[in-house]
N, C-alpha and C. Protein backbone atom coordinates (compact mmCIF):
# COMPACT_ATOMS: atom_id res chain seq x y z
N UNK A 1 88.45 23.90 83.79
CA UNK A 1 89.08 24.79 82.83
C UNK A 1 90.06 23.98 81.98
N UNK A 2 89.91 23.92 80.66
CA UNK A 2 91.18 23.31 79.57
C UNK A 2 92.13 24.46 79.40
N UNK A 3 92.93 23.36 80.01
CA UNK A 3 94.27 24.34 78.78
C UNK A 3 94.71 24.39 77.48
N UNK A 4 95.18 25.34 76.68
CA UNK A 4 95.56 25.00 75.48
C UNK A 4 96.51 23.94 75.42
N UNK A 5 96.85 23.38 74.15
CA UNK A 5 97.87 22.13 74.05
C UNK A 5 99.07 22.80 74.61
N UNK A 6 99.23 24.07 74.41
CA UNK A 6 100.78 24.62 74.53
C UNK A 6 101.14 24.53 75.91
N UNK A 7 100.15 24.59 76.97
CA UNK A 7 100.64 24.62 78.79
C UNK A 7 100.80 23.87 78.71
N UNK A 8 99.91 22.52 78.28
CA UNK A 8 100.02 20.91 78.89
C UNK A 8 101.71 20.79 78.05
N UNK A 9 102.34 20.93 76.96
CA UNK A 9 103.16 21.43 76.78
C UNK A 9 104.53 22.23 77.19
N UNK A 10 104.41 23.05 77.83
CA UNK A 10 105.33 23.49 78.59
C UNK A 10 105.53 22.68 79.95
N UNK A 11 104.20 21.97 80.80
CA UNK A 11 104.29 21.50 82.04
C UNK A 11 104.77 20.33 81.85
N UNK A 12 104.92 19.46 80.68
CA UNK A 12 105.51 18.19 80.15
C UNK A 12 107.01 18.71 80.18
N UNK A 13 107.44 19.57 79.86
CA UNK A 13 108.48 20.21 79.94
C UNK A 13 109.67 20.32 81.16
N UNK A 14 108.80 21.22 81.67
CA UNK A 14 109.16 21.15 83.54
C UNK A 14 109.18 20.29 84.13
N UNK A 15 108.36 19.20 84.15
CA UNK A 15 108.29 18.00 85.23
C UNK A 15 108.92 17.43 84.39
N UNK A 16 109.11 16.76 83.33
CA UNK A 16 110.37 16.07 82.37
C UNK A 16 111.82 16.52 83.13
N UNK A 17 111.62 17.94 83.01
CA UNK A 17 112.93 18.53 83.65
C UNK A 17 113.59 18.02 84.73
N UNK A 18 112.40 18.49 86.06
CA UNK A 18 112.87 18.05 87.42
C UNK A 18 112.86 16.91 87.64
N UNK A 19 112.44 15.89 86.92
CA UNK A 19 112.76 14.54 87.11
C UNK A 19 113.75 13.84 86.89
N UNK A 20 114.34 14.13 85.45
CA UNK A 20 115.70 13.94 85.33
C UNK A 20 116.79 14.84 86.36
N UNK A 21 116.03 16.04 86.80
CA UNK A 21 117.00 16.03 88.39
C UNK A 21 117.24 15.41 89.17
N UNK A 22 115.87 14.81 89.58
CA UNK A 22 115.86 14.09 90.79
C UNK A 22 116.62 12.57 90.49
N UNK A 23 116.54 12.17 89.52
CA UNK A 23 117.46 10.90 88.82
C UNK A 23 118.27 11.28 89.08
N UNK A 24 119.44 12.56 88.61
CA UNK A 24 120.56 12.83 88.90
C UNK A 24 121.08 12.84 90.04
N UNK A 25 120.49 13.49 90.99
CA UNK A 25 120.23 13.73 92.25
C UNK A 25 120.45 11.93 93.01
N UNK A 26 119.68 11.54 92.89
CA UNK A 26 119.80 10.03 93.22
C UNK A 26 120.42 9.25 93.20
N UNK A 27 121.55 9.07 91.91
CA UNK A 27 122.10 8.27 91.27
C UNK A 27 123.36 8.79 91.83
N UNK A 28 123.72 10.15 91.75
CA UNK A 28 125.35 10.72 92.14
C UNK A 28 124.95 10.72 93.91
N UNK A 29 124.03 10.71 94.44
CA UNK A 29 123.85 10.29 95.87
C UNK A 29 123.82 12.02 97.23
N UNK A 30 123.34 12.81 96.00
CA UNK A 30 123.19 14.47 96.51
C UNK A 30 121.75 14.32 97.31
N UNK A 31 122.99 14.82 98.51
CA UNK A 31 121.44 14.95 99.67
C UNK A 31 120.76 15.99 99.13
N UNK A 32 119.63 15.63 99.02
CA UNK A 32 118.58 16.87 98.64
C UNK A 32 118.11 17.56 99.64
N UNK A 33 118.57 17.21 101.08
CA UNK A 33 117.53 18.16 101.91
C UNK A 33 119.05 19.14 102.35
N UNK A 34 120.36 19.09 102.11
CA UNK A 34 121.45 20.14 102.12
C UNK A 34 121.30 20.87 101.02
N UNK A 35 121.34 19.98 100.02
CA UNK A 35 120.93 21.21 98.70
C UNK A 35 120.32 22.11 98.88
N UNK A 36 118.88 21.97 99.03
CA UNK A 36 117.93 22.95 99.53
C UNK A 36 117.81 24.18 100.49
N UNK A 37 118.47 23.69 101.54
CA UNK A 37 118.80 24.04 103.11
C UNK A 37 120.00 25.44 102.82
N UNK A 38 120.99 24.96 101.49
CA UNK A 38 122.06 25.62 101.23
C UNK A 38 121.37 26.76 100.89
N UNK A 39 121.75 27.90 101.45
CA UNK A 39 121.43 29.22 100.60
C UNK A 39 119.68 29.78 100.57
N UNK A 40 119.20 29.12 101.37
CA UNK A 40 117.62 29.16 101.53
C UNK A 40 117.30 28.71 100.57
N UNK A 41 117.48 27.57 99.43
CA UNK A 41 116.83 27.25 98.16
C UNK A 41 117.13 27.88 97.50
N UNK A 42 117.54 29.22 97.09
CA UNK A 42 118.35 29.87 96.24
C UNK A 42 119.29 28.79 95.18
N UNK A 43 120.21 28.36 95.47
CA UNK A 43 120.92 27.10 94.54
C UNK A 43 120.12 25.86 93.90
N UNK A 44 119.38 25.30 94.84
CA UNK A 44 118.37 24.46 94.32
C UNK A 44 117.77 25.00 93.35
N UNK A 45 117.24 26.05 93.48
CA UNK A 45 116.31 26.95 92.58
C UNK A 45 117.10 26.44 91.51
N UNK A 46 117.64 27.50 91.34
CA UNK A 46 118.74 27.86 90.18
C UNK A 46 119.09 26.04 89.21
N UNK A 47 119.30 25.59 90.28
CA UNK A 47 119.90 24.03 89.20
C UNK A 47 118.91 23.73 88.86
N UNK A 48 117.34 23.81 89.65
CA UNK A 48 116.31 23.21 89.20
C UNK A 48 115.68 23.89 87.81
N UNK A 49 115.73 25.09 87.85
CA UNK A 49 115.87 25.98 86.26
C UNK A 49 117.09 25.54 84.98
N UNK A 50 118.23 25.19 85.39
CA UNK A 50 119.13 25.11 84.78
C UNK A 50 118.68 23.48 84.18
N UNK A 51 118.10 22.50 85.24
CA UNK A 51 117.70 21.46 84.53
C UNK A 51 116.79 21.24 83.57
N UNK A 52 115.89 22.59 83.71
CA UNK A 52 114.25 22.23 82.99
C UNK A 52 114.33 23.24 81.93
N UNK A 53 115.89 23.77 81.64
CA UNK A 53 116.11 24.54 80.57
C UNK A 53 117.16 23.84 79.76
N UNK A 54 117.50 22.77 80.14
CA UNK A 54 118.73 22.19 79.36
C UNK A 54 118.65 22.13 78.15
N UNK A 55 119.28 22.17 77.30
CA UNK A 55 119.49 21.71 76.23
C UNK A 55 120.36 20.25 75.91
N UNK A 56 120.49 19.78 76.88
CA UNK A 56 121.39 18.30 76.55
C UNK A 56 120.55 17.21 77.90
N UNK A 57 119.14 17.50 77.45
CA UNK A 57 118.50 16.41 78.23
C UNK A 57 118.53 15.11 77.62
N UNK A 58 118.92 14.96 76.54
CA UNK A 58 118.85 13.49 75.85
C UNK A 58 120.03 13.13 76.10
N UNK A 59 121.27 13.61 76.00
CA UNK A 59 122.87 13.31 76.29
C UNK A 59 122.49 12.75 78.04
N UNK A 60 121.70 13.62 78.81
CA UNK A 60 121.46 13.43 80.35
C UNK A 60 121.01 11.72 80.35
N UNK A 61 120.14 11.64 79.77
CA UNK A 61 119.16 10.52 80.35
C UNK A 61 119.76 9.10 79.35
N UNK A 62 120.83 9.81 78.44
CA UNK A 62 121.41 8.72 77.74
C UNK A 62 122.77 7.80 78.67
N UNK A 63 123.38 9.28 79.09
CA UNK A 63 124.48 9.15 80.51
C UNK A 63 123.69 8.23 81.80
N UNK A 64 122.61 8.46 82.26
CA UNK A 64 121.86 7.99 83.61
C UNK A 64 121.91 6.39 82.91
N UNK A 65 121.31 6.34 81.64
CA UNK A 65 120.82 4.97 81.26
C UNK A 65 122.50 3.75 81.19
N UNK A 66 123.42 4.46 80.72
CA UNK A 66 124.21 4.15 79.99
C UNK A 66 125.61 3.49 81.63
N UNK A 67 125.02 4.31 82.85
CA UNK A 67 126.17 4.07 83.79
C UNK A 67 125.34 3.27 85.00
N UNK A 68 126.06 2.27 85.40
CA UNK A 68 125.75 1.94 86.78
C UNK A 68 126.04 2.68 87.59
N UNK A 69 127.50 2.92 87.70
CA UNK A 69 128.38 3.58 89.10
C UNK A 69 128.08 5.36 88.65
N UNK A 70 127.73 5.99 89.21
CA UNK A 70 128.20 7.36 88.57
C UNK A 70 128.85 8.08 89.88
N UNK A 71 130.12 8.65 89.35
CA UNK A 71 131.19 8.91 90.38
C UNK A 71 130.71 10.76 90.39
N UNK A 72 130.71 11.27 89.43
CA UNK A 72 130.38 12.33 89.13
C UNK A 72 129.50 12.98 87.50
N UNK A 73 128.62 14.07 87.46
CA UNK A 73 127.89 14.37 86.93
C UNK A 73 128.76 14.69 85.28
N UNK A 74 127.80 14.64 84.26
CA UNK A 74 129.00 14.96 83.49
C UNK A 74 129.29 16.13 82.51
N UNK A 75 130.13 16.26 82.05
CA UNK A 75 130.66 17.60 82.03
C UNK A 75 130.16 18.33 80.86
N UNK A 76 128.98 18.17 80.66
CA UNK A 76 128.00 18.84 79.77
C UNK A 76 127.53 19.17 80.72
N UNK A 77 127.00 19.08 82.10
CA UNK A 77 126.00 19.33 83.06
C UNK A 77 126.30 21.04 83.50
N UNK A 78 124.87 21.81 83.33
CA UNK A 78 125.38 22.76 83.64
C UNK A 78 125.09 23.13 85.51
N UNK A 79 125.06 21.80 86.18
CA UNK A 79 125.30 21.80 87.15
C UNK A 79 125.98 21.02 88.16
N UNK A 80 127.00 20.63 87.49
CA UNK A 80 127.70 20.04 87.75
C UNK A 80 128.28 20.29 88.78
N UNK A 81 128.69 21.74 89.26
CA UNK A 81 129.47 21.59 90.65
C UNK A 81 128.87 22.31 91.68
N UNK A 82 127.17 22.45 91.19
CA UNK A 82 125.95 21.95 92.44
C UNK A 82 125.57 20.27 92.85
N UNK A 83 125.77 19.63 91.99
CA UNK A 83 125.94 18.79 92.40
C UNK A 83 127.00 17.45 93.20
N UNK A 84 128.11 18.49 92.41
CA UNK A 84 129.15 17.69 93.46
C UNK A 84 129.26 18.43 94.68
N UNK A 85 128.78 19.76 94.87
CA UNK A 85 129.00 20.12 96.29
C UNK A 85 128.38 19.55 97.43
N UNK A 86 127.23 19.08 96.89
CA UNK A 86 126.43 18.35 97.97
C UNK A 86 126.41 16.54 98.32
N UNK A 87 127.52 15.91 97.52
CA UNK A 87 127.65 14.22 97.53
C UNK A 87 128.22 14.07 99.12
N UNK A 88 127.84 13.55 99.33
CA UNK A 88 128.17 12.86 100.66
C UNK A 88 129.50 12.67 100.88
N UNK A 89 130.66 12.26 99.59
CA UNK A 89 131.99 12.34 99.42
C UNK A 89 132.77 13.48 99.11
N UNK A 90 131.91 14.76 99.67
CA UNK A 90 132.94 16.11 98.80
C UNK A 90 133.98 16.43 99.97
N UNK A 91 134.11 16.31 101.28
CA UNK A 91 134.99 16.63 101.56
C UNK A 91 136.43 15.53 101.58
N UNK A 92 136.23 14.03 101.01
CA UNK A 92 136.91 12.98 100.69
C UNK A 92 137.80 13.42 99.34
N UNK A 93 138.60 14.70 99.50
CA UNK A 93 139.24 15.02 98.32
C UNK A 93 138.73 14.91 97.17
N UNK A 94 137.48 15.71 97.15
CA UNK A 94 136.87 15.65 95.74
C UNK A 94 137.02 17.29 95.54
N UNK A 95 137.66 18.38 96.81
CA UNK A 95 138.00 19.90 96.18
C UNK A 95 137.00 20.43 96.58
N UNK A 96 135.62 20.30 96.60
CA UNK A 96 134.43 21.18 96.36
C UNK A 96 134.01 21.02 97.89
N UNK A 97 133.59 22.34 98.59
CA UNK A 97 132.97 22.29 99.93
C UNK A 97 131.78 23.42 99.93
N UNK A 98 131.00 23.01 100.28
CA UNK A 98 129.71 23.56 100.04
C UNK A 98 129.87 24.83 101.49
């Protein structure tokens, strides 16, 4: 079965999306299997929509390209404090406890 150009389209979309999650995810050092675990996937969900709907995916992947160290996500991110809840350093006075 072909799809029209527009799915292959939208699915370039989505996986574009969640990949620059999983970069994010990687780079700020968010366990992904607490993320998940949190809330039955409910939160994951949600950031994983919030990523593959962004509107500042080029600012994203310009930030990933642009930092070695990344201490925290940045403040365009509209998930930003899903992702700091889950760093391995949040209860090291970073405020946020999952």
């Amino acid at each position: 079965m072909r799809w029209p150009m527009q799915r292959w389209s939208q699915y370039r979309r989505v996986d574009a999306g969640a990949q620059l999650m999983d970069k994010v995810m990687e780079r700020l050092g968010v366990d992904p299997v607490a993320a998940i675990r949190n809330t039955q996937g409910a939160d994951f969900t949600q950031a994983r929509s919030n990523c593959i709907d962004c509107m500042h995916a080029r600012q994203c992947r310009r930030w990933l390209d642009a930092s070695i160290i990344l201490r925290a996500p940045p403040i365009f991110c509209a998930n930003n404090r899903f992702f700091l809840a889950f760093r391995p350093d949040r209860h090291a006075g970073s405020g946020t406890d999952a």
